[in-house]
N, C-alpha and C. Protein backbone atom coordinates (compact mmCIF):
# COMPACT_ATOMS: atom_id res chain seq x y z
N UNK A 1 -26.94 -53.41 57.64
CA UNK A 1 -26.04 -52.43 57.06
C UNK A 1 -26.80 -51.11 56.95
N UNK A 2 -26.07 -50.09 57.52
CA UNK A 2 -26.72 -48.31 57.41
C UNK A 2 -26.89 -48.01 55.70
N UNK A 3 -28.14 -46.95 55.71
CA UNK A 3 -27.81 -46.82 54.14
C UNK A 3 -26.75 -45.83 53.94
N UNK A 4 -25.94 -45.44 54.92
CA UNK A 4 -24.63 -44.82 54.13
C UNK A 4 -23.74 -45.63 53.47
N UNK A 5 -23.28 -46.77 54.23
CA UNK A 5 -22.74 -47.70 54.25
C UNK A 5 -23.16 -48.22 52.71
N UNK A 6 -24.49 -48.67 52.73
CA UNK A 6 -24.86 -49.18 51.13
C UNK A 6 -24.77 -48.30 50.15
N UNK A 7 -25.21 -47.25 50.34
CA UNK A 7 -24.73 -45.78 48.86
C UNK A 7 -23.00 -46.11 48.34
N UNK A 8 -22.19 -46.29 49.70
CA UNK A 8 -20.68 -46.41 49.40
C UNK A 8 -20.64 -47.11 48.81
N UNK A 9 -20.91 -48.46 49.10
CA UNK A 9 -20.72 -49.82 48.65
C UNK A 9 -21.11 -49.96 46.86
N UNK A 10 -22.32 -49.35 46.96
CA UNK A 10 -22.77 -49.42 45.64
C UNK A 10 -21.81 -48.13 44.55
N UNK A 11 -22.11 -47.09 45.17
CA UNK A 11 -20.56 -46.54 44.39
C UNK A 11 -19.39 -46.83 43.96
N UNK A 12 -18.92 -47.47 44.89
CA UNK A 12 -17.66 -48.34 45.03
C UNK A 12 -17.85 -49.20 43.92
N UNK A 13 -18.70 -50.20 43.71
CA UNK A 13 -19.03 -51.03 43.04
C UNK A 13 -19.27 -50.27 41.46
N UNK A 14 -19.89 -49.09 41.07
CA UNK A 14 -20.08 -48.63 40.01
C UNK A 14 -18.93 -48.13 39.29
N UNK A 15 -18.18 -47.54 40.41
CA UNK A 15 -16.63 -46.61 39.77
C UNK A 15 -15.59 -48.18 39.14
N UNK A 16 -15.95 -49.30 40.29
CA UNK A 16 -14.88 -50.70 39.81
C UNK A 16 -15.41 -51.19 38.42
N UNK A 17 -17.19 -51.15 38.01
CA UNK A 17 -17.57 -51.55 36.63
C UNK A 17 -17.10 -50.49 35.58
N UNK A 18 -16.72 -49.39 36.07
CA UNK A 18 -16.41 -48.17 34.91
C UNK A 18 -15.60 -47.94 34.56
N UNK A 19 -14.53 -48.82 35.16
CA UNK A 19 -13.11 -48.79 35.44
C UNK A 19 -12.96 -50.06 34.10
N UNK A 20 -13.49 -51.20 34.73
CA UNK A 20 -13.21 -52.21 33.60
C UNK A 20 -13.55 -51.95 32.46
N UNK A 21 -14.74 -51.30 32.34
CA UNK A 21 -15.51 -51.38 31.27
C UNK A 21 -14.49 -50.49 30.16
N UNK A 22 -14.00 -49.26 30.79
CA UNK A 22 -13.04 -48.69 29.86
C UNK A 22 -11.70 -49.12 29.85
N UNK A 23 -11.31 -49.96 30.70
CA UNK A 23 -10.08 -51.06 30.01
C UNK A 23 -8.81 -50.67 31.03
N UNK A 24 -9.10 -49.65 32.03
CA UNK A 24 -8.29 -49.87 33.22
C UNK A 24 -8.01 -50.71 33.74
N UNK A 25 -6.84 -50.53 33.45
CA UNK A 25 -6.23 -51.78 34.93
C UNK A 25 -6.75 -51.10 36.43
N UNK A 26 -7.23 -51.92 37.06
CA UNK A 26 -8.07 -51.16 38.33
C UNK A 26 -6.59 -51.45 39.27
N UNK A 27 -6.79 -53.09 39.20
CA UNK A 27 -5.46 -53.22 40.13
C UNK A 27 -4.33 -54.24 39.82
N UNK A 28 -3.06 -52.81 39.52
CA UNK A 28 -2.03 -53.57 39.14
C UNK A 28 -1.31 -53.57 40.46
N UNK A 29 -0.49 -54.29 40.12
CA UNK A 29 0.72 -54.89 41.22
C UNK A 29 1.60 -54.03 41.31
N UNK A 30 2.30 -53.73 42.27
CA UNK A 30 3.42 -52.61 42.76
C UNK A 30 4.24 -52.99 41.51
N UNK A 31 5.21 -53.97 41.38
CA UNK A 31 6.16 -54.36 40.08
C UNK A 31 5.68 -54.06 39.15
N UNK A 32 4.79 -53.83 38.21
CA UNK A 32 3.58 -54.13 37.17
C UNK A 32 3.58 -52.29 37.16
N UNK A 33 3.07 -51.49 37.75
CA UNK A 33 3.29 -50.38 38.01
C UNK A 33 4.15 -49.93 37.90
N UNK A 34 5.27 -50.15 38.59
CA UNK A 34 7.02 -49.93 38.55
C UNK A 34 7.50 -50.08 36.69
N UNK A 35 7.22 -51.27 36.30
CA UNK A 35 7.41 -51.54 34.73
C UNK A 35 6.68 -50.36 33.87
N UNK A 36 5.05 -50.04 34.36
CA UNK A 36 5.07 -49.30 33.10
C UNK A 36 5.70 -47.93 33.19
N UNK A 37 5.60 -47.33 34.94
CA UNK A 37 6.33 -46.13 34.92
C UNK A 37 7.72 -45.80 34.27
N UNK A 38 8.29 -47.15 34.43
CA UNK A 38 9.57 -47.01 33.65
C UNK A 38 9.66 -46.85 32.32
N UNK A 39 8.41 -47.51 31.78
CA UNK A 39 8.53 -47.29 29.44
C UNK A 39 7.91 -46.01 29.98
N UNK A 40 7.21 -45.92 30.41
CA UNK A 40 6.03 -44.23 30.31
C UNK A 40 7.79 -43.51 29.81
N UNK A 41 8.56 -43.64 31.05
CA UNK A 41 9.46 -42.32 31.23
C UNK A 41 10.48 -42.32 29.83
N UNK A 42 11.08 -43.83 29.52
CA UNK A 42 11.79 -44.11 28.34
C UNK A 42 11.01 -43.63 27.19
N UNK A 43 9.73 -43.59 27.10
CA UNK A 43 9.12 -42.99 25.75
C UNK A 43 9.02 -41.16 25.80
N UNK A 44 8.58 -40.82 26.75
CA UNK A 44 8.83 -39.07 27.18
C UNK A 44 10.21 -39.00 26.70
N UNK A 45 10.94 -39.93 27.42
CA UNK A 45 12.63 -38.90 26.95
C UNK A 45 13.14 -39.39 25.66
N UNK A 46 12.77 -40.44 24.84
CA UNK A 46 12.88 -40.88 23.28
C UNK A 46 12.14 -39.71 22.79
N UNK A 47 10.51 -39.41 23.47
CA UNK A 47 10.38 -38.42 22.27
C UNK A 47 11.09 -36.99 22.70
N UNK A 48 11.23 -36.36 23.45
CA UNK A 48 11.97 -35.15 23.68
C UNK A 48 12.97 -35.15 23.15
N UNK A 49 14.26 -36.18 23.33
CA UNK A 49 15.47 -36.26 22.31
C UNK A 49 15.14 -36.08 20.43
N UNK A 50 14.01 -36.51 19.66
CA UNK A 50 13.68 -36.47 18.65
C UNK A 50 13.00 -35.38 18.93
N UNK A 51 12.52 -34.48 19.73
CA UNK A 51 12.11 -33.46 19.27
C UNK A 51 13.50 -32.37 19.60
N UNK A 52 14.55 -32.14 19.98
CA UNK A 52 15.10 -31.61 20.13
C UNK A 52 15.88 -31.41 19.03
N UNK A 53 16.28 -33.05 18.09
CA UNK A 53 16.99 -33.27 17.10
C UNK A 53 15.94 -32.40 16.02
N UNK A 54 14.66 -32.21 16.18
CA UNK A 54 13.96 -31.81 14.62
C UNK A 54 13.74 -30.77 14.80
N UNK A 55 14.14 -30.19 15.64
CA UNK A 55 13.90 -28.12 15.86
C UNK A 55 14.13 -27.85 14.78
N UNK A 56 13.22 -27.32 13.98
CA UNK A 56 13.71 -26.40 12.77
C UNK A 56 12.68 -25.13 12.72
N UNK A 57 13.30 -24.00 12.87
CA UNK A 57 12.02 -23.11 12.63
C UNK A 57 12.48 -21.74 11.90
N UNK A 58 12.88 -22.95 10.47
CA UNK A 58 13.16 -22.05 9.77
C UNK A 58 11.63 -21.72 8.38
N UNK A 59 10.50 -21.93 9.22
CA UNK A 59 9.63 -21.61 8.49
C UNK A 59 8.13 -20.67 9.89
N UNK A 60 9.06 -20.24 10.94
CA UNK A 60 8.39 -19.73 12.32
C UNK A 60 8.40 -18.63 11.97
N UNK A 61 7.18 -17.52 11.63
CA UNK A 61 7.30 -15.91 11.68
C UNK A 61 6.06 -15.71 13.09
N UNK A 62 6.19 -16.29 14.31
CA UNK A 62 5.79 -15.85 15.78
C UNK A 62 6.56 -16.58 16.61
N UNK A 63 6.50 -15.70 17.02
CA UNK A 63 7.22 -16.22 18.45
C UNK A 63 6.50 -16.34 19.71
N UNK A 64 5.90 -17.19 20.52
CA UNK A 64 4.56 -16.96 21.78
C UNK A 64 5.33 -17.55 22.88
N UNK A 65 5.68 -16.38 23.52
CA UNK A 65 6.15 -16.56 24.67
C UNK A 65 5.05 -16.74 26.00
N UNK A 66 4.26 -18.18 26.23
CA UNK A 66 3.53 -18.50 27.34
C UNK A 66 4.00 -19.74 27.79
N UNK A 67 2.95 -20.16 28.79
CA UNK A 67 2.46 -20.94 29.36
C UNK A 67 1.48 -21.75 29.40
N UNK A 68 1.50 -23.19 29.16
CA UNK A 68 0.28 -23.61 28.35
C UNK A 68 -0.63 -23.26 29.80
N UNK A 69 -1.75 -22.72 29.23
CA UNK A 69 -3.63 -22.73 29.98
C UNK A 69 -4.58 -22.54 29.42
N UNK A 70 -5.26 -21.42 30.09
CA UNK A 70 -6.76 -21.38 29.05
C UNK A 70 -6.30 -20.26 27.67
N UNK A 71 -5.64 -19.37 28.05
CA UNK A 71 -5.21 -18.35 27.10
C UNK A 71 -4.24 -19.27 25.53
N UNK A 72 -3.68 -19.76 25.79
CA UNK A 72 -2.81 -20.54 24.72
C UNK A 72 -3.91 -21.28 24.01
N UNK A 73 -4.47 -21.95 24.95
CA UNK A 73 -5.74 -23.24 24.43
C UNK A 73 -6.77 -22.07 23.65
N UNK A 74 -7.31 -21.10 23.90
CA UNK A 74 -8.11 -20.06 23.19
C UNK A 74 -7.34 -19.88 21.86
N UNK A 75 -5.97 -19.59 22.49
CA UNK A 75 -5.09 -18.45 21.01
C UNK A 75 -4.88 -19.47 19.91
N UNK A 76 -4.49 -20.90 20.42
CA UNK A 76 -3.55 -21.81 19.46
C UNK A 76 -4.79 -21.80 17.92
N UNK A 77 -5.83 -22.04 18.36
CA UNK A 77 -6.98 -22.32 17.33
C UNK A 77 -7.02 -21.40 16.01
N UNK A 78 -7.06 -20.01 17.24
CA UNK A 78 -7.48 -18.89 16.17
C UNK A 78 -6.28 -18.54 15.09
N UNK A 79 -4.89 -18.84 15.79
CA UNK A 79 -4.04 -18.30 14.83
C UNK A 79 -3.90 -19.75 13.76
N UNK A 80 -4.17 -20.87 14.13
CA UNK A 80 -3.89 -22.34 12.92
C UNK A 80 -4.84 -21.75 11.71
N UNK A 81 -5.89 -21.15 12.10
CA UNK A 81 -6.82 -20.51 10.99
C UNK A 81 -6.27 -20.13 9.80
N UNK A 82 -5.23 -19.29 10.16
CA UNK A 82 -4.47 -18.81 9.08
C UNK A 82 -3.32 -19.10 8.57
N UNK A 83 -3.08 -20.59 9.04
CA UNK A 83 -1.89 -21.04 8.64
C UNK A 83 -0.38 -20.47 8.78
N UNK A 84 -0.53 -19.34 9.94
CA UNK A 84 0.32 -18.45 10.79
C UNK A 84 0.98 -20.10 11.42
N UNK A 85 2.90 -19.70 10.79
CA UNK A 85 3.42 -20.85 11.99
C UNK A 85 4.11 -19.92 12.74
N UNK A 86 3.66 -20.93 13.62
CA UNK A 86 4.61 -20.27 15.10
C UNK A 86 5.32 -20.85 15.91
N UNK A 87 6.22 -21.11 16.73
CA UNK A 87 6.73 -21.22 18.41
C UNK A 87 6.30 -20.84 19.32
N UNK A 88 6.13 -22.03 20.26
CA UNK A 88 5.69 -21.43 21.82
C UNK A 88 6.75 -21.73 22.72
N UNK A 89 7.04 -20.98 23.80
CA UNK A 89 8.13 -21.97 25.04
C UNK A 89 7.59 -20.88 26.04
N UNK A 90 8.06 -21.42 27.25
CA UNK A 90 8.09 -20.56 28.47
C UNK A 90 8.94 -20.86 29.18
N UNK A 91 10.45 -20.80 28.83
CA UNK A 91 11.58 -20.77 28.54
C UNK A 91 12.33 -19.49 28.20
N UNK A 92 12.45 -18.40 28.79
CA UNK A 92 13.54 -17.24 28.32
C UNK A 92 14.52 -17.51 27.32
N UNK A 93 15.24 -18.01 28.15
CA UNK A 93 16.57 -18.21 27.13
C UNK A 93 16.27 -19.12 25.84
N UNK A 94 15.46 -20.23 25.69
CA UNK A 94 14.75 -21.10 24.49
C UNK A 94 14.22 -19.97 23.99
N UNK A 95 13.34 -18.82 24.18
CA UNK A 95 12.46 -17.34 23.37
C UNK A 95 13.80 -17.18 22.65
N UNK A 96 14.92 -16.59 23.47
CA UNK A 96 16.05 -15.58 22.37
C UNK A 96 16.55 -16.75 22.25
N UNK A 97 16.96 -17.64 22.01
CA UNK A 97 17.73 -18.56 21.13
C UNK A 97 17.23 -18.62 19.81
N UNK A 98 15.59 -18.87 19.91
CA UNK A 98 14.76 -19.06 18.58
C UNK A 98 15.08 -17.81 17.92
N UNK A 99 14.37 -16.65 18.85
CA UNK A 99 14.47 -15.09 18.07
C UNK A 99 15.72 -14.97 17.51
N UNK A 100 16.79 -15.05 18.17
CA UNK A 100 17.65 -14.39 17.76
C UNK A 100 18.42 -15.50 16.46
N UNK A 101 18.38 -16.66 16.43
CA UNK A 101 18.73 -17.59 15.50
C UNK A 101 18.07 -17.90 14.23
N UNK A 102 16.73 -17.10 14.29
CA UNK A 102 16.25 -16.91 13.65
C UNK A 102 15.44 -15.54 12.84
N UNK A 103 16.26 -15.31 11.86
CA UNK A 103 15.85 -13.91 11.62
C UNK A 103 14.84 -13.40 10.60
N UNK A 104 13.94 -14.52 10.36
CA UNK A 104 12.77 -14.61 9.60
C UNK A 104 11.65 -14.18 11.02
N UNK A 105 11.95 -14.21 12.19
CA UNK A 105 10.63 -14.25 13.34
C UNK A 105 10.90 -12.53 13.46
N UNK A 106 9.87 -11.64 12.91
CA UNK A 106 10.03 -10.37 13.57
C UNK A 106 9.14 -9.82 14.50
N UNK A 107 8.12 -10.79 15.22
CA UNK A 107 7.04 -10.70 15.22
C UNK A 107 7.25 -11.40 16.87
N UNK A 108 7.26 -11.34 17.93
CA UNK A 108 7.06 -11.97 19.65
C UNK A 108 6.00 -11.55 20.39
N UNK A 109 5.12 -12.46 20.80
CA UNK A 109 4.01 -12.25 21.44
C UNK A 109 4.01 -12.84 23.05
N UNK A 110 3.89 -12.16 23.85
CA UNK A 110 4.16 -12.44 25.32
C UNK A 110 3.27 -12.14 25.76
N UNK A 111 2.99 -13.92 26.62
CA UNK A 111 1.75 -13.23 27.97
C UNK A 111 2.45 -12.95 29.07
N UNK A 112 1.64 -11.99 29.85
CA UNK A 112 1.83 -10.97 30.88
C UNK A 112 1.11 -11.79 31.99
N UNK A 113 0.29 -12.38 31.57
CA UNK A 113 -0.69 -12.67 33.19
C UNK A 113 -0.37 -14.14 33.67
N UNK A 114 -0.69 -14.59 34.71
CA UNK A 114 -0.24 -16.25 35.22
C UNK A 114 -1.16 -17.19 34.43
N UNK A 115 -0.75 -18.22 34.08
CA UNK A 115 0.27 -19.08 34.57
C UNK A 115 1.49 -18.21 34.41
N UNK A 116 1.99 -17.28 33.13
CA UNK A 116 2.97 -17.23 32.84
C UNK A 116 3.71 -16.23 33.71
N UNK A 117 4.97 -16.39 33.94
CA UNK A 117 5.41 -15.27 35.13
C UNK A 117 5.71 -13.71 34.27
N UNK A 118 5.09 -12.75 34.59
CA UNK A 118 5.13 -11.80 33.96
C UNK A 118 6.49 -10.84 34.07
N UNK A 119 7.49 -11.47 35.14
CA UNK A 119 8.59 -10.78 35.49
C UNK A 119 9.60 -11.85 34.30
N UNK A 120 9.17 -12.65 33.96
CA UNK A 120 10.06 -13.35 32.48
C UNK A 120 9.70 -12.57 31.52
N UNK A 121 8.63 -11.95 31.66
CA UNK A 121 7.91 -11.94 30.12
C UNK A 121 8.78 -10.21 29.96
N UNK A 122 9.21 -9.46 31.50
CA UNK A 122 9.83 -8.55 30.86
C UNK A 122 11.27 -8.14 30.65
N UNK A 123 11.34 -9.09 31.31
CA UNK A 123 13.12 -9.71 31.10
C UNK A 123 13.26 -9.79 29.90
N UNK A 124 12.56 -10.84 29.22
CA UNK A 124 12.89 -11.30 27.73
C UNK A 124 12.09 -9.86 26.69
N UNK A 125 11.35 -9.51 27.37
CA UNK A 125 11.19 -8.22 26.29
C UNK A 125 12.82 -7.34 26.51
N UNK A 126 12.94 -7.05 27.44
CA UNK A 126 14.26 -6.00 27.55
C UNK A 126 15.44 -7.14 26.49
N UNK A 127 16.01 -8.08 27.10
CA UNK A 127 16.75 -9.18 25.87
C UNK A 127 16.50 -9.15 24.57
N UNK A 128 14.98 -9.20 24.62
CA UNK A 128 15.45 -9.30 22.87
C UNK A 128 15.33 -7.80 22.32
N UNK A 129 14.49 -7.19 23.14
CA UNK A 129 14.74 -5.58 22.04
C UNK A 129 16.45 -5.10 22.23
N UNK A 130 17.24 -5.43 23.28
CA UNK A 130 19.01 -5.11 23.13
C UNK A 130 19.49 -5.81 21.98
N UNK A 131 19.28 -6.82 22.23
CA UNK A 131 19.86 -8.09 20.75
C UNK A 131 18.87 -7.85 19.74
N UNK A 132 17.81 -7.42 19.10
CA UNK A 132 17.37 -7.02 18.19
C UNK A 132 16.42 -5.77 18.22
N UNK A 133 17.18 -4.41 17.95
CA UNK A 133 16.04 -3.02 18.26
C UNK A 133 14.81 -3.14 17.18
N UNK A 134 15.08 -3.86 16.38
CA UNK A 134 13.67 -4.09 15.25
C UNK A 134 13.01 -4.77 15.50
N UNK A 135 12.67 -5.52 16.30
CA UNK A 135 11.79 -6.80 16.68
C UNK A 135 10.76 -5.91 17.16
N UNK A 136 9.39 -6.30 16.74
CA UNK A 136 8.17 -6.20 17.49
C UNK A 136 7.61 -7.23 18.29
N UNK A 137 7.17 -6.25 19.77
CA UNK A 137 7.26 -7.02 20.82
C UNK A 137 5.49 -6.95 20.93
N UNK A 138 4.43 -7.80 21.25
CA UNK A 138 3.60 -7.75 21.72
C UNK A 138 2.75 -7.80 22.69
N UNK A 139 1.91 -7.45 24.07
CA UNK A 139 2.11 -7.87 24.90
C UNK A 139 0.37 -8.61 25.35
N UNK A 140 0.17 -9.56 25.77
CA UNK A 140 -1.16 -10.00 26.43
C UNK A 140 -1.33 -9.92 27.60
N UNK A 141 -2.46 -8.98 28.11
CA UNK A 141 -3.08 -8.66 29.50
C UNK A 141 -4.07 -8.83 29.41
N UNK A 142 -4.55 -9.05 31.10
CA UNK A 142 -6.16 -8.38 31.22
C UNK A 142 -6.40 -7.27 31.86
N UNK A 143 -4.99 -7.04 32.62
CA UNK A 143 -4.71 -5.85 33.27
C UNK A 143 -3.41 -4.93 32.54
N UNK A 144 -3.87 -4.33 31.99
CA UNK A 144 -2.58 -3.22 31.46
C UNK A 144 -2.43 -2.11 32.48
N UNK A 145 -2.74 -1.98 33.49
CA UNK A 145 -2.28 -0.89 34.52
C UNK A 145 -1.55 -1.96 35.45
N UNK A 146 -0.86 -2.91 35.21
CA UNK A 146 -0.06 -3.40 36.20
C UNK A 146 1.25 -2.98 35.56
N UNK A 147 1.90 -3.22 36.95
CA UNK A 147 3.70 -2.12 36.52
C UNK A 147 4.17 -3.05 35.31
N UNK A 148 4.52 -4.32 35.49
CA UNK A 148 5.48 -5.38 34.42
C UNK A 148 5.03 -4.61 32.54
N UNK A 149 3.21 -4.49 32.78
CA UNK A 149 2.61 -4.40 31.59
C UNK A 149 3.01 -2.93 30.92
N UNK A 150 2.80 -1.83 32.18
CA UNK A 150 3.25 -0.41 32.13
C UNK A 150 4.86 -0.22 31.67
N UNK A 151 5.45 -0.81 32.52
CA UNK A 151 6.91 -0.91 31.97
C UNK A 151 7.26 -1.31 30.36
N UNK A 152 7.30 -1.94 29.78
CA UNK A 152 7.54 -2.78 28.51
C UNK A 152 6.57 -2.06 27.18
N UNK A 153 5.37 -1.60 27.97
CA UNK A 153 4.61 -0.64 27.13
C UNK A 153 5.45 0.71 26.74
N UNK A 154 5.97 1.77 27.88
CA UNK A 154 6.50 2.39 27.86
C UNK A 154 7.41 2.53 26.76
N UNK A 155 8.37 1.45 26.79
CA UNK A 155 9.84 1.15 26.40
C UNK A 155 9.21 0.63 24.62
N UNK A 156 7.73 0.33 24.53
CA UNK A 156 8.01 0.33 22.72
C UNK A 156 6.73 -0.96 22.48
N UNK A 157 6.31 -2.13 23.69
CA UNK A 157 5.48 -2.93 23.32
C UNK A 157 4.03 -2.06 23.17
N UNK A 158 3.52 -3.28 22.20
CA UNK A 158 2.16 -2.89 21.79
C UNK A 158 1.36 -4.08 22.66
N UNK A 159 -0.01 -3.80 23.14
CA UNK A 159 -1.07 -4.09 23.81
C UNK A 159 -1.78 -4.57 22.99
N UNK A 160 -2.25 -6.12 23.69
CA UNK A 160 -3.18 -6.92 23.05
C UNK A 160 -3.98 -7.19 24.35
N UNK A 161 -5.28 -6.65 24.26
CA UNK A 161 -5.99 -6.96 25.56
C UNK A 161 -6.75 -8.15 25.99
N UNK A 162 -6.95 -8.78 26.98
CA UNK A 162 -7.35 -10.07 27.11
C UNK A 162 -8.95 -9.34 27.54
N UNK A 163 -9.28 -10.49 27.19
CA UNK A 163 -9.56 -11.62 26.66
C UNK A 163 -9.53 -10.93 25.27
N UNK A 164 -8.69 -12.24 24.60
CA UNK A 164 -8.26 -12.07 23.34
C UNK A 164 -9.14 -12.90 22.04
N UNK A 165 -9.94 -11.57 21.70
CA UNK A 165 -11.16 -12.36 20.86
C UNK A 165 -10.16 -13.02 19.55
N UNK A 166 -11.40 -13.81 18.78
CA UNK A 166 -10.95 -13.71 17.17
C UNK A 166 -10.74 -12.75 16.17
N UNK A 167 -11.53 -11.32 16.43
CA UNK A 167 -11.52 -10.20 15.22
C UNK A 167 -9.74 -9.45 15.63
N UNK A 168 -9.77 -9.46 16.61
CA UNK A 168 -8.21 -8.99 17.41
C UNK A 168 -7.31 -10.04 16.89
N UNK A 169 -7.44 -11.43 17.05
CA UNK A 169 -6.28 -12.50 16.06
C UNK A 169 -5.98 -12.04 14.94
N UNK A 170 -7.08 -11.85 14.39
CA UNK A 170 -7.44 -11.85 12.79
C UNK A 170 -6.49 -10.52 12.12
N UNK A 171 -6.92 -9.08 13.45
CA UNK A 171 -6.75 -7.99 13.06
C UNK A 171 -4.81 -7.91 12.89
N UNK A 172 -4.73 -8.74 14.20
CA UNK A 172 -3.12 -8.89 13.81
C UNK A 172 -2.61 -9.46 13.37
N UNK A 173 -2.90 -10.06 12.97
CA UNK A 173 -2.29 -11.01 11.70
C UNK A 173 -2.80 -10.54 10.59
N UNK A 174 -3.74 -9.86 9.82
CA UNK A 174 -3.62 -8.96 8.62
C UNK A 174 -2.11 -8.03 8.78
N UNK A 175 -2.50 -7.18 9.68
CA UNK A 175 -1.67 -5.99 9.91
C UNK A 175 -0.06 -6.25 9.92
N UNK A 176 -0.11 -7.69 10.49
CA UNK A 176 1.81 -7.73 11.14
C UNK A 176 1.91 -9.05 10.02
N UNK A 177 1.51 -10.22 8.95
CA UNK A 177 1.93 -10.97 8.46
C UNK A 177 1.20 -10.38 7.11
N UNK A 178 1.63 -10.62 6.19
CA UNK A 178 1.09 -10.71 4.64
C UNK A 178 0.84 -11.45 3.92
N UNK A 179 -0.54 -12.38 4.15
CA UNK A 179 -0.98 -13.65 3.58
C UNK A 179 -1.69 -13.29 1.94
């Protein structure tokens, strides 16, 4: 046997002990597979129906219009700090349903850059400042000389520049909530 051949083999052999050892099923059966994909999917849509039924956000003063990635995963931390509650979707029409159904949120924070599509993010700025001219709109870039960012700036949003430290969380949330 070549020693390529044996490096594989022995790999092969290490990934199958690492597999058991953490309690994978290495190899299930097509049916066996088929079964759990099916509870996987029955438990996703049990819990989505119960989360749909417990929407309440009648205690939400943000609104974060993204996309979960690295930017959300950075932001979510800094704002729990302060016991700031909020909403997230990346969902347009779910943004003004909340905003507008809720008139304790005066406060919408929108990312501009991808994942999130920045041509939503100025759609729903134009939507909700028509359906509410008092709402403050916020916006997250890393580029504020792009048109979507230029546009919406223009028209009344305020600039939050990325990378979005902690003293900048902190600073807006003194300034825009009253803890």
């Amino acid at each position: 046997m070549s020693s390529d051949k044996r490096n594989i083999n022995d790999l092969i052999a290490l990934i199958e002990r690492n597999k058991i050892a953490t309690g994978q099923d290495w190899y299930k059966s097509a049916d066996a597979q088929k079964k759990d994909d099916a509870e996987s999917y029955d438990e996703n849509y049990e819990d989505e129906d119960e989360e749909e039924a417990e929407s309440d956000y009648s205690d939400v003063r943000l609104l974060i219009f993204a996309s979960t990635g690295s930017f959300t995963e950075s932001l979510f931390p800094m704002i729990d700090q302060h016991e700031l509650v909020y909403a997230v979707t990346d969902v347009p029409e779910e943004a003004i349903d909340i905003a507008i159904n809720n008139s304790q949120i005066r406060h919408v924070l929108i990312d501009m850059d991808r994942p999130s599509d920045p041509a939503k993010g100025v759609n729903l700025f134009s939507d909700l400042k028509t359906l509410n001219p008092g709402i403050q709109i916020f916006y997250c870039t890393k580029n504020p000389s792009s048109i979507e960012a230029r546009s919406i700036q223009t028209k009344g949003a305020k600039l939050i520049q990325k990378p979005v430290l902690r003293k900048m969380v902190d600073q807006f949330i003194t300034e825009n909530f009253k803890f």
